[in-house]
Protein backbone atom coordinates (compact mmCIF):
# COMPACT_ATOMS: atom_id res chain seq x y z
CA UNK A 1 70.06 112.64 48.99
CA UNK A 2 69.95 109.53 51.29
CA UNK A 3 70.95 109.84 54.50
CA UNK A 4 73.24 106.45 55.32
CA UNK A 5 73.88 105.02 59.21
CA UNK A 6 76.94 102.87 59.19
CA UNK A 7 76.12 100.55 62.03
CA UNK A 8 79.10 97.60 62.95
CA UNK A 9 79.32 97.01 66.37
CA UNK A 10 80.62 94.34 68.75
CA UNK A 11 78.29 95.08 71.66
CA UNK A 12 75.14 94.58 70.37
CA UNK A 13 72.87 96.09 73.19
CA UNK A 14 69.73 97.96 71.66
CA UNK A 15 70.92 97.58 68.38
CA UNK A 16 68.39 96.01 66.21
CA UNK A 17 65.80 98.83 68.04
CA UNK A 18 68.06 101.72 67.79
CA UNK A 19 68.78 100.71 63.70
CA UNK A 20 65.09 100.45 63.27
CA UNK A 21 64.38 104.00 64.80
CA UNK A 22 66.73 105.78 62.69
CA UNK A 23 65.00 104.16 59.62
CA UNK A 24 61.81 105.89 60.98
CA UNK A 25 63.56 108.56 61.11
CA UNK A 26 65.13 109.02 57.34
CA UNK A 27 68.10 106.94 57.26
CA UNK A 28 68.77 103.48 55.24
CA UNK A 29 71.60 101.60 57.38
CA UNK A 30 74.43 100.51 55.77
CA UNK A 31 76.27 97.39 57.89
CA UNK A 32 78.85 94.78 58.10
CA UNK A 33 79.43 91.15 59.20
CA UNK A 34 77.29 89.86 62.28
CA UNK A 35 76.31 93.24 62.86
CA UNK A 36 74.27 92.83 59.53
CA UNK A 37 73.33 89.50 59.80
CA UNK A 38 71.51 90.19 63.49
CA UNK A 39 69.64 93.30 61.63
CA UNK A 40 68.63 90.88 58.90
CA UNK A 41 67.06 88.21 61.35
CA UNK A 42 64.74 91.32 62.60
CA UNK A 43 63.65 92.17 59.23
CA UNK A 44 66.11 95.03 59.44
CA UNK A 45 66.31 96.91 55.77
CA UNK A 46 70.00 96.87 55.33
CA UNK A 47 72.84 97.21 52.47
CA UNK A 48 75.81 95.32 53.04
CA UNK A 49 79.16 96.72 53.13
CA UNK A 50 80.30 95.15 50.00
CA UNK A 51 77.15 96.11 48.24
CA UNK A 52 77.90 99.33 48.71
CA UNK A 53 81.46 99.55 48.42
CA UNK A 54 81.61 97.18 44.79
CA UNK A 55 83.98 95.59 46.69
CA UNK A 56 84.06 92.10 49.01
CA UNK A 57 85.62 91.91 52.13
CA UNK A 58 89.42 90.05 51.69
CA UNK A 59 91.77 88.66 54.29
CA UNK A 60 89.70 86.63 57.16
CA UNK A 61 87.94 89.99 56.86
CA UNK A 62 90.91 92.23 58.19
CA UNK A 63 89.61 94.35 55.12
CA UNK A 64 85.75 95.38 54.49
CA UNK A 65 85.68 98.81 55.68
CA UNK A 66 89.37 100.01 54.91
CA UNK A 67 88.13 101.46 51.34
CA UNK A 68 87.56 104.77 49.69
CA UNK A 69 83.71 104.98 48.90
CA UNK A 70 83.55 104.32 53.06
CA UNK A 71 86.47 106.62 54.51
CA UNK A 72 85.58 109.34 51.43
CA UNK A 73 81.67 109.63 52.67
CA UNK A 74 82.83 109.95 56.11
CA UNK A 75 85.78 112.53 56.11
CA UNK A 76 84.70 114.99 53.00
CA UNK A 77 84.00 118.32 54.64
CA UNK A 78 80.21 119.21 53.10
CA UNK A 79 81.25 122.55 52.18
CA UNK A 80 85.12 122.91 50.98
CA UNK A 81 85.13 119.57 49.31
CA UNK A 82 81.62 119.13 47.87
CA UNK A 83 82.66 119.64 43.68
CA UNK A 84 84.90 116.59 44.38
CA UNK A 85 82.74 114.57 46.15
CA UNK A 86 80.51 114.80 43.82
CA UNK A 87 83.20 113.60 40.91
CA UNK A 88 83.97 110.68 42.65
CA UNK A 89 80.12 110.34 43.06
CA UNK A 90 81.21 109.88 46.86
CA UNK A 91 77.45 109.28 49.04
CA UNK A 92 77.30 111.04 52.18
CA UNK A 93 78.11 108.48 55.05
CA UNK A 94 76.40 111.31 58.24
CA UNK A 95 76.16 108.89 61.28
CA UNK A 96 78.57 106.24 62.41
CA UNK A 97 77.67 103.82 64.93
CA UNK A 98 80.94 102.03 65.88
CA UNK A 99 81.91 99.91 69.20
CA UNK A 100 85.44 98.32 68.50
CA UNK A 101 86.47 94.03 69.11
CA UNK A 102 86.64 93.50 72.89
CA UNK A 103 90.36 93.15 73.59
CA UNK A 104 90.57 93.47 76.98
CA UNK A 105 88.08 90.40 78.07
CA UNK A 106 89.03 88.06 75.02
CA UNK A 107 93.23 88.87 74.35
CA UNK A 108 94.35 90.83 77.36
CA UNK A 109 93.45 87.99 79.93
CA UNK A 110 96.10 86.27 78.03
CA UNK A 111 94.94 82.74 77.85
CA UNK A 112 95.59 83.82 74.13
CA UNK A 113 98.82 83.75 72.38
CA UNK A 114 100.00 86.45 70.52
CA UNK A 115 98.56 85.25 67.18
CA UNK A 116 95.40 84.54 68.65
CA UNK A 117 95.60 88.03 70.38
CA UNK A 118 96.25 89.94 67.42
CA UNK A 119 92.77 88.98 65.88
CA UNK A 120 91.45 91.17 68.82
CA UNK A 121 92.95 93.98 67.65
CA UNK A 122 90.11 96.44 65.66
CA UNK A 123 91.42 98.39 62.54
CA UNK A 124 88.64 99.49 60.89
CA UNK A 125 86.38 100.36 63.64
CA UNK A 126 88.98 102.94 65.42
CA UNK A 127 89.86 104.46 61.75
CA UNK A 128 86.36 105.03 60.76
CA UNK A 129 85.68 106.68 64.25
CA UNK A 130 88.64 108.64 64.09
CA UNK A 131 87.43 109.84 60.97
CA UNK A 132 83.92 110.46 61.76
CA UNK A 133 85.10 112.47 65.11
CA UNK A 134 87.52 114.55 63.11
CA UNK A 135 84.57 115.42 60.75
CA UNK A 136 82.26 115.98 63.52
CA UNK A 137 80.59 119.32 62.21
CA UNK A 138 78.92 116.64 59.69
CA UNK A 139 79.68 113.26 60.84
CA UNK A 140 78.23 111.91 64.09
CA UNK A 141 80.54 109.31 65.58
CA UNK A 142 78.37 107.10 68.08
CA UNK A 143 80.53 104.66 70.16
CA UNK A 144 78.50 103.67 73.05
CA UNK A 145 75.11 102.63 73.29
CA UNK A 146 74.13 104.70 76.34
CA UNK A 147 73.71 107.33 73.79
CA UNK A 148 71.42 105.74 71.48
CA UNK A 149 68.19 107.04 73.17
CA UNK A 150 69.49 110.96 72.69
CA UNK A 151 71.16 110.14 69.25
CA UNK A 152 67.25 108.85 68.17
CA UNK A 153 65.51 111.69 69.75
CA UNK A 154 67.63 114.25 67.83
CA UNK A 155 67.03 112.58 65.06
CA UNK A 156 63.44 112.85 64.54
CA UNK A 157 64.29 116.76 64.10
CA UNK A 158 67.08 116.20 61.68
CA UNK A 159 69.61 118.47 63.64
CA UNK A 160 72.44 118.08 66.02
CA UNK A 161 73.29 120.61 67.95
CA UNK A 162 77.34 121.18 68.07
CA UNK A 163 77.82 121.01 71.62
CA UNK A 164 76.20 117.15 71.06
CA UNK A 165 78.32 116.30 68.23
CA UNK A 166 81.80 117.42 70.08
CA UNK A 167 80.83 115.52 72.86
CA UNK A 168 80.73 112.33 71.19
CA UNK A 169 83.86 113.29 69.35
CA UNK A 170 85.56 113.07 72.71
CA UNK A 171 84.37 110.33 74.24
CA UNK A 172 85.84 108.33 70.55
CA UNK A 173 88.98 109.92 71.29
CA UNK A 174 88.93 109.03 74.53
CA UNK A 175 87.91 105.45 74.33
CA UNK A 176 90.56 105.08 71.10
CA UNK A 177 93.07 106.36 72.89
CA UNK A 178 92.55 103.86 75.87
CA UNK A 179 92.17 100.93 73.63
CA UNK A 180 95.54 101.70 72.04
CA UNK A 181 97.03 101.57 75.06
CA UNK A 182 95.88 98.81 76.34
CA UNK A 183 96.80 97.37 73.26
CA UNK A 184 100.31 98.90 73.88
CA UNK A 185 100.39 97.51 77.51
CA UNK A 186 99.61 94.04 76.50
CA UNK A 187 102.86 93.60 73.53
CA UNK A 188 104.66 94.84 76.75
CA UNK A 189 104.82 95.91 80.14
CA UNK A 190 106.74 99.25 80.16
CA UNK A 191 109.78 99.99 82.57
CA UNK A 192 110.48 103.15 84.21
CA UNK A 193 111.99 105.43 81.77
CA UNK A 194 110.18 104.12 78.68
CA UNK A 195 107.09 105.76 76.87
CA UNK A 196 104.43 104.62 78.88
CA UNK A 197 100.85 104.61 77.52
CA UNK A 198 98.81 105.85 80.41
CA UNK A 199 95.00 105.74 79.59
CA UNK A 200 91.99 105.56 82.81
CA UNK A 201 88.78 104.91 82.68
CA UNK A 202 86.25 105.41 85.40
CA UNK A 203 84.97 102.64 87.34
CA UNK A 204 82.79 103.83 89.91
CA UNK A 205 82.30 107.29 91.75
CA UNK A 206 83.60 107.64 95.53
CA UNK A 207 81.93 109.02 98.40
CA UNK A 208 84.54 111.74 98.95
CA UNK A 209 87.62 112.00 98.62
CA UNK A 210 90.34 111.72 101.52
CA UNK A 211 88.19 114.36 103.44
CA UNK A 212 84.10 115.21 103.07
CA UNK A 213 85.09 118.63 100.60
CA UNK A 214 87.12 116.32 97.97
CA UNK A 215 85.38 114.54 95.29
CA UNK A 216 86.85 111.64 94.00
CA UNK A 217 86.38 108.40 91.55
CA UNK A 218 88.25 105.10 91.16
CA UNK A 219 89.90 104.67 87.75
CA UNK A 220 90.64 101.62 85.94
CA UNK A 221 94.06 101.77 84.06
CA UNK A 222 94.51 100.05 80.77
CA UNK A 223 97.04 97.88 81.65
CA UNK A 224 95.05 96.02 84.90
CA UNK A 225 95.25 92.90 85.60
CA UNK A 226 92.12 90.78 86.69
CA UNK A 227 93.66 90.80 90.35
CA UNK A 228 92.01 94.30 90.63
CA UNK A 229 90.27 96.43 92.73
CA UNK A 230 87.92 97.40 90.01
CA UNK A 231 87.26 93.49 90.28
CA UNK A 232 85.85 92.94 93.41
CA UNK A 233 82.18 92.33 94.55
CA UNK A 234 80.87 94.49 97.05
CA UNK A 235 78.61 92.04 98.71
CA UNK A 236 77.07 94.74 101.02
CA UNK A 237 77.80 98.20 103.23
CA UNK A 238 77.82 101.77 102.48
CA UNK A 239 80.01 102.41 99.23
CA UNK A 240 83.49 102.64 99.78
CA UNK A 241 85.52 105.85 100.21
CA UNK A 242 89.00 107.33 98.72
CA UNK A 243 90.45 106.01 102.23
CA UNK A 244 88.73 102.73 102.16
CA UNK A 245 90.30 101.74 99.14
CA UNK A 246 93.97 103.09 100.13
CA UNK A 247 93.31 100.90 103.26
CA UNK A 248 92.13 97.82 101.34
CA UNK A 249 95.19 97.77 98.90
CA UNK A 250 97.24 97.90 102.17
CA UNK A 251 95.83 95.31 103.89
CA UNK A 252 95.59 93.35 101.07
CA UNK A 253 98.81 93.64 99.70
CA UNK A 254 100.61 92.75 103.07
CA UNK A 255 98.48 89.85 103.23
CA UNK A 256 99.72 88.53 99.90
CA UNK A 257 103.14 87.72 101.20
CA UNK A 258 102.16 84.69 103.08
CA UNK A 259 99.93 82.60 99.87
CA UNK A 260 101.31 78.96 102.06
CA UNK A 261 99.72 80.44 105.01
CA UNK A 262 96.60 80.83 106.83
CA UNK A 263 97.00 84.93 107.51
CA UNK A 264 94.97 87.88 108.51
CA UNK A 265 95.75 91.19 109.35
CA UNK A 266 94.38 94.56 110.92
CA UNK A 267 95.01 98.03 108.64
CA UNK A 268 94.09 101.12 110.23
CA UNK A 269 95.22 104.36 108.26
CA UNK A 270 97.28 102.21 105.94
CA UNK A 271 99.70 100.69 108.54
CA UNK A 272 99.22 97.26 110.15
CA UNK A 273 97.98 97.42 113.79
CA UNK A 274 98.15 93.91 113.92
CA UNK A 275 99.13 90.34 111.55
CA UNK A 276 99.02 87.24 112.09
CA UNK A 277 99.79 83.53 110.39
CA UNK A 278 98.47 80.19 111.52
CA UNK A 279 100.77 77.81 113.75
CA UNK A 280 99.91 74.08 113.53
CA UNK A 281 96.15 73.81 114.18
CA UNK A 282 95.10 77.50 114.25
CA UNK A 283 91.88 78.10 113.02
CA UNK A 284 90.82 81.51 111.03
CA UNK A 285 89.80 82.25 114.87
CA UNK A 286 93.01 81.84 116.61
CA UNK A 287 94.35 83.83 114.27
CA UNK A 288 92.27 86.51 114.03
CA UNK A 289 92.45 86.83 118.29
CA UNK A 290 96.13 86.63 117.97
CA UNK A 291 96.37 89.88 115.31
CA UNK A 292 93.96 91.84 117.22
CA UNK A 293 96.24 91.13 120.05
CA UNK A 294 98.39 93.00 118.20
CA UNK A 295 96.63 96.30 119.08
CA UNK A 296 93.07 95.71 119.88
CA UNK A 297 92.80 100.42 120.87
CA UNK A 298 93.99 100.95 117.26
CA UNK A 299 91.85 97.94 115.53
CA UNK A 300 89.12 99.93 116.31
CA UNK A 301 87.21 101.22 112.79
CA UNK A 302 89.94 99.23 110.89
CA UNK A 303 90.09 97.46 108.02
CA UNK A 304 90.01 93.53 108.03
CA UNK A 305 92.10 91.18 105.51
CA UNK A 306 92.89 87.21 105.46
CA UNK A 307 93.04 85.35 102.40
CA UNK A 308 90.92 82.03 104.08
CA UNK A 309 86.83 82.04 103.61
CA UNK A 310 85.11 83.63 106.66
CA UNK A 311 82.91 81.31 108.20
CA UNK A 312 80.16 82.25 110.59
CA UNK A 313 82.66 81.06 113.52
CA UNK A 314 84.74 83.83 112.54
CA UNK A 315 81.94 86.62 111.71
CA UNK A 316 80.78 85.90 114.96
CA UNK A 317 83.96 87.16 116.78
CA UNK A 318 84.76 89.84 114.40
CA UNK A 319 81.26 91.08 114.75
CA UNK A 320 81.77 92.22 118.42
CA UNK A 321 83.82 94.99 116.72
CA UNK A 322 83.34 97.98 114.64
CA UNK A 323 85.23 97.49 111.65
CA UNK A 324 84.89 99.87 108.44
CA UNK A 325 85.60 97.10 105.69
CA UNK A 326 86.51 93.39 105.55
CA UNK A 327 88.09 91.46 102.29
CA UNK A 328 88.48 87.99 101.86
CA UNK A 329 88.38 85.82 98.92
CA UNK A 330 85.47 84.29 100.19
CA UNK A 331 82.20 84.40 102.68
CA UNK A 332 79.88 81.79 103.55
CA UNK A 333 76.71 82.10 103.99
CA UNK A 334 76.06 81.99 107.64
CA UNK A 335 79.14 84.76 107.89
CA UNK A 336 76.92 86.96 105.36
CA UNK A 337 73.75 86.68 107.60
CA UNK A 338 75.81 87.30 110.74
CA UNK A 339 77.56 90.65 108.92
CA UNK A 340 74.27 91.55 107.55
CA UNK A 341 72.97 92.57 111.24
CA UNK A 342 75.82 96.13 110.80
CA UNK A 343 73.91 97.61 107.34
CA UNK A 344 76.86 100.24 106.84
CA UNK A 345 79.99 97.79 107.46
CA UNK A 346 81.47 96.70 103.49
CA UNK A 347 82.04 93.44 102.68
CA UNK A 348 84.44 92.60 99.77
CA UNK A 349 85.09 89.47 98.38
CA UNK A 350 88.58 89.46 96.10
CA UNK A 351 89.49 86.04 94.76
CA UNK A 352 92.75 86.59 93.85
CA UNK A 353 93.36 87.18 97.84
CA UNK A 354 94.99 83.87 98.03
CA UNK A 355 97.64 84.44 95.31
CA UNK A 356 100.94 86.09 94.90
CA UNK A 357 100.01 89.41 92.70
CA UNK A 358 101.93 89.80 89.83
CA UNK A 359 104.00 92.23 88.81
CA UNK A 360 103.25 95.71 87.55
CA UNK A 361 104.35 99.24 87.85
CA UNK A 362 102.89 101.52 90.50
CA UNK A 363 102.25 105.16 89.64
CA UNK A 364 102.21 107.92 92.38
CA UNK A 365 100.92 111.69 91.36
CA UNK A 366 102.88 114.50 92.09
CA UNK A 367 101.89 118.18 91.65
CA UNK A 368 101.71 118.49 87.27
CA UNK A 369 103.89 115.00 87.27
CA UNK A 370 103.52 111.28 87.86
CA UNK A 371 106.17 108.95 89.45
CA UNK A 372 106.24 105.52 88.39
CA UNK A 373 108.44 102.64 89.91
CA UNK A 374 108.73 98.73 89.87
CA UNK A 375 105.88 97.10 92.19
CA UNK A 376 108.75 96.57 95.67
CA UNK A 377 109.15 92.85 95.64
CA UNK A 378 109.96 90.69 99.42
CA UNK A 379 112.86 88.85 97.74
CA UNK A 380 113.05 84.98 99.54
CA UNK A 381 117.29 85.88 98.83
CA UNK A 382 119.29 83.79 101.12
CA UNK A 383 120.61 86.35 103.94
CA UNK A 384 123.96 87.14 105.82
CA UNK A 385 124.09 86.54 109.40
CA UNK A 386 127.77 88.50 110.67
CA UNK A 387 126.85 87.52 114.61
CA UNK A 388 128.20 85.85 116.98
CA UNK A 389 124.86 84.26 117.52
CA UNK A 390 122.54 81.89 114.50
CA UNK A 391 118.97 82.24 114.41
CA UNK A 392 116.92 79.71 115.82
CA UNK A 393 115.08 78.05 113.07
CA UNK A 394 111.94 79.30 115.37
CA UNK A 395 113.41 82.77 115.16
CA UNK A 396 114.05 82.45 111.32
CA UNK A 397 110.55 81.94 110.71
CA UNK A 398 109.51 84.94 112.99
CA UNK A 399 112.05 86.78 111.18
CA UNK A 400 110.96 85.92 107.94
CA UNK A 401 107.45 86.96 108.89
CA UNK A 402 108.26 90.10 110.48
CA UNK A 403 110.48 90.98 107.55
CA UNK A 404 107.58 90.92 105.55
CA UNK A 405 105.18 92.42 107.43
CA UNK A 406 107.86 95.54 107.64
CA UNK A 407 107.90 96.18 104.03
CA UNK A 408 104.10 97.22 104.14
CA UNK A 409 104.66 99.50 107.44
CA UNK A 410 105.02 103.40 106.92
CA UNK A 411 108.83 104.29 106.90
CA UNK A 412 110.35 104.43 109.35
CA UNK A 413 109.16 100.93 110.20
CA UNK A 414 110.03 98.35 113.33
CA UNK A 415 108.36 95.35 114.05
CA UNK A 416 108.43 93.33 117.04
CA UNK A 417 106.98 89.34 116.49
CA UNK A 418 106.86 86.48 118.14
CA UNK A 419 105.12 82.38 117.16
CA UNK A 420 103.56 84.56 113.58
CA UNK A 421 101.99 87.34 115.56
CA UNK A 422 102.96 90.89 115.46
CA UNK A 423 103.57 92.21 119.47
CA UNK A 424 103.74 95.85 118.63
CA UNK A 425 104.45 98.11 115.53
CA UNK A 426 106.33 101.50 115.42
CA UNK A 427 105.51 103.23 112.04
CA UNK A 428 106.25 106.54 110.31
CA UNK A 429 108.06 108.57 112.50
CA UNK A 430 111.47 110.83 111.33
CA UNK A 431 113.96 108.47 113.09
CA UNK A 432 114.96 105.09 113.34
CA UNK A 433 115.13 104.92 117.33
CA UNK A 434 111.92 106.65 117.58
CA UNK A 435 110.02 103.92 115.97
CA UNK A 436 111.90 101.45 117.94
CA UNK A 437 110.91 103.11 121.25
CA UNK A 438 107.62 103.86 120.52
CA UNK A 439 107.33 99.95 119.38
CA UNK A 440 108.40 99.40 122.97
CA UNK A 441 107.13 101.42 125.35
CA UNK A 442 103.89 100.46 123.66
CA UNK A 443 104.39 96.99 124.54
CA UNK A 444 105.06 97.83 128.36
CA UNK A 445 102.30 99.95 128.35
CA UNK A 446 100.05 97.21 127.52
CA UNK A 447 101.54 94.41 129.41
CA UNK A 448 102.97 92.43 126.67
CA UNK A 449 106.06 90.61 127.33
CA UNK A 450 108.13 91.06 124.31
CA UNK A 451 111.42 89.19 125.73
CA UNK A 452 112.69 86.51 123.34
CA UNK A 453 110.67 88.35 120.50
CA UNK A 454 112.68 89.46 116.87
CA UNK A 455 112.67 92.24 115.52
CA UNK A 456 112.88 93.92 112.30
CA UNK A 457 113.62 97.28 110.41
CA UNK A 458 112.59 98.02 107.20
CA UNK A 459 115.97 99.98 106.74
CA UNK A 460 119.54 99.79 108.21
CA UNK A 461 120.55 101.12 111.14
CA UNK A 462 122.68 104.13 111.13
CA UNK A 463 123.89 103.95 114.61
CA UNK A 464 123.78 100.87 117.11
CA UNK A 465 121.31 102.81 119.40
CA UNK A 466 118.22 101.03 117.97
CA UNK A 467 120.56 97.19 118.77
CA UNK A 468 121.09 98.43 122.31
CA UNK A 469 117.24 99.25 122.58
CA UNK A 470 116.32 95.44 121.69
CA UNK A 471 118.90 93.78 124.10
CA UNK A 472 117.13 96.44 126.51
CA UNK A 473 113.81 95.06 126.04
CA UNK A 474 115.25 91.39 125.47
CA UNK A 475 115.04 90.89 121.59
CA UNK A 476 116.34 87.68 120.87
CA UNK A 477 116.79 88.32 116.88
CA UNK A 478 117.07 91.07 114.40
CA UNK A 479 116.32 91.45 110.67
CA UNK A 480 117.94 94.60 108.65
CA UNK A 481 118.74 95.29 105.11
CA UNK A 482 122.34 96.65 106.05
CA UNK A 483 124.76 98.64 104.30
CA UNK A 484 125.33 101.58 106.63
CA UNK A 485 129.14 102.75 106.93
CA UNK A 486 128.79 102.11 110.58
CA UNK A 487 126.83 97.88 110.59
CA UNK A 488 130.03 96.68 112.07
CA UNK A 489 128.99 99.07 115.42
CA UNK A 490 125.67 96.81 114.69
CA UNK A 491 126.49 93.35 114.78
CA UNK A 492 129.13 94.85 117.78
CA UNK A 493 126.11 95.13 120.06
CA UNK A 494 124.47 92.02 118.90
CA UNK A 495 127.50 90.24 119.98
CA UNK A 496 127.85 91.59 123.23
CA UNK A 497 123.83 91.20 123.71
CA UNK A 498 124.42 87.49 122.70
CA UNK A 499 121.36 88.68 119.58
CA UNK A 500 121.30 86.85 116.33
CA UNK A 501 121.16 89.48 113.36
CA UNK A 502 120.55 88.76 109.63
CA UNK A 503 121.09 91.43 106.74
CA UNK A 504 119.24 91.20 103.80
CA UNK A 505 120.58 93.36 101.28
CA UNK A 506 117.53 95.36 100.35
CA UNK A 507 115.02 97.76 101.95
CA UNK A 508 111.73 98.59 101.85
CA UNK A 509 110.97 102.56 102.56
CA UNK A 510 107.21 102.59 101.83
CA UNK A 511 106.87 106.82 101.91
């Protein structure tokens, strides 16, 4: 009996010499549409799919594999089904070498319409792996061409062993499975509470994981978008660890509040140690000084973020520190030659640094459960100001700014700013007044002179203790979600501090 390949694949690495070695080795090849006409420009020995079906491809070609004689010699179990094979005079179909239409680089950018999209979308290549991986005791479903060289070797002794064959049934039912949901994710983003078709892929291997002991790897889900971090260039450093990346998506995600501005900021342990934005005719320079003026002790082994090219200006200052990573959407030359003098510090470059990121839902593991939630959104909502006193259209704009820079601060979060330059930071601790005071006495400690400064909380205030801190230490203007049963004790003390106060109506715990 002949021993048939099925062979249609859209990536077409290694294909014409992998089809030629299993003709060596006792198979004829049996293949379909530009698969077969590449084979037949290398004087490949092929039959057609319609040859050997009786039957020619309809429909644009939405149907050439979708028939009996193919799905028959694939799925009939050699043993239990043989007498009717052999009725139907149904021909043994033992290897299928499938790789399915690339729908994530040609629909799932979505330059495409849906009409367009939908001609991305493979039928026949996920039902005849399916079928060959559920018939894997006689079928051997081959989806990815870094298995070609073991598939061939095997070959030349005419057995697979079983462990070999199950493998490759799971990675088909793996790689199905993600391209359905990708599929999924692209007819529509799912909200919280809907089925959700959750499907990862690896993209690279990490270091470690949050501590030397923990291995880890980054995924890529099916649903990404291009602005990614699985699609970045790593221009040059050690490669990245678990932390690295956490402290990355931090820094860049604060920075991608302020796309009309020139900004940079300093991450260390995923909280902002310093931020700036450029006042009228700041360079990237200025502005980097000013955030490390933020909190030059903790910038130390930090992470580095601006969404404005580095130039060599710039390298030059940063270069006096150690710094674990820095991302920018661009680098020019004379910063890579400067950077290239510390071997172990990363560079990234991440284009899409200088837009607004687009939606999507963020998922959070628990122990044996996942928590997913709408990406937390700075809304530009008009606010309420209750006081006595207006805000400065000076102070608005530090407001604004240190509103923002709040929502990316550990809970609970206060900011002190002043001119687009974060003073001091109090992040994370159990109380609202803590994180005020430690903001503070942080400042005096280190001579900074945080008197007509603004200041804002990432959540309201329960009690007016925090308000009485500020007028203590001068704040001129404070920014606050509101809604505690006792704001009226609030605005109170920012009326008898003479202290402008807006309320936003939303908060932003980051936990």
């Amino acid at each position: 009996m002949k021993k048939y390949a099925l062979i249609s694949v859209t990536d077409k690495t290694g294909i014409v010499e992998f089809a030629m070695g299993l003709i060596q080795n006792g198979f004829s090849i049996i293949s379909t549409g530009g698969t077969s006409r590449l084979l037949r420009e290398h004087q490949v020995p092929i039959v057609d799919i319609s040859d050997f079906t009786g039957f020619s491809e309809i429909l644009d070609g939405r149907v050439k594999t979708l028939h009996p004689k193919v799905h028959s010699g694939i799925l009939f179990d050699r043993k239990k089904h043989a007498k009717e094979a052999d009725s139907l005079k149904t021909e043994a179909i033992d290897l299928v070498v499938v790789n399915l239409y690339d729908f994530a680089n040609e629909a799932k950018r979505k330059e495409l319409g849906l009409e367009e999209a939908i001609e991305f979308i493979d039928i026949g290549g996920p039902t005849m792996l399916r079928g060959a991986a559920k018939n894997w005791q006689y079928v051997l479903p081959v989806i990815d061409p870094q298995d070609y060289e073991e598939v061939l070797n095997l070959s030349k002794t005419g057995k697979f062993p079983s462990e070999f064959r199950m493998k490759l049934a799971r990675k088909v039912f793996a790689t199905t499975s993600q391209y359905d949901a990708m599929i999924a994710n692209y007819f529509q983003i799912s909200e919280p509470g809907e089925q959700l078709p959750v499907s990862l892929s690896v993209s690279s291997h990490l270091r470690y994981g949050e501590n030397p002991k923990q291995k880890a790897a980054l995924y890529k889900p099916s649903w990404a978008h291009l602005d990614s971090f699985c699609e970045v260039d790593i221009l040059q450093g050690k490669e990245l660890s678990y932390n690295n990346y956490l402290d990355l998506d931090a820094a860049a995600a604060l920075i991608r509040e302020f796309p009309e501005d020139m900004a940079l900021t300093i991450v260390k342990h995923n909280n902002p140690c310093g931020t700036a934005i450029n006042q009228p005719g700041d360079t990237l320079v200025d502005v980097y000084r000013k955030a490390l003026s933020g909190d030059p002790r903790s910038a130390f082994g930090g992470i580095v973020a601006t969404n404005t090219e580095i130039s060599e200006e710039v390298a030059q200052e940063m270069n006096s520190l150690f710094l674990e990573c820095i991302i920018a959407p661009s680098f020019s030359e004379g910063a890579k030659r400067i950077f290239s003098q510390k071997k172990n510090l990363r560079l990234v470059r991440a284009s899409w640094l200088k837009t607004k990121p687009l939606p999507e839902l963020t998922l959070k593991s628990i122990r044996g459960a996942i928590l997913v939630q709408d990406q937390d959104v700075v809304s530009d909502a008009q606010w309420l100001v209750p006081t006595n006193e207006k805000p400065t259209p000076e102070q608005a704009r530090d407001l604004k700014f240190a509103w923002k820079v709040s929502a990316h601060v550990k809970s609970n979060a206060i900011v002190f700013a002043k001119d687009g330059v974060t003073l001091t930071v109090g992040a994370g601790q159990m109380s609202r007044i803590d994180s005020a005071t430690f903001a503070a006495e942080k400042a005096l400690a280190e001579n900074k002179p945080i008197r007509g400064a603004v200041m804002a909380s990432d959540a309201f205030f329960p009690f007016r203790d925090t308000v009485d801190l500020a007028a203590k230490f001068g704040i001129s203007a404070i920014i606050q979600p509101g809604g505690s049963l006792r704001d009226q004790e609030s605005i109170d003390a920012c009326n008898e501090s003479q202290i402008a106060m807006a309320l936003t109506g939303e908060r932003h715990f980051k936990h």
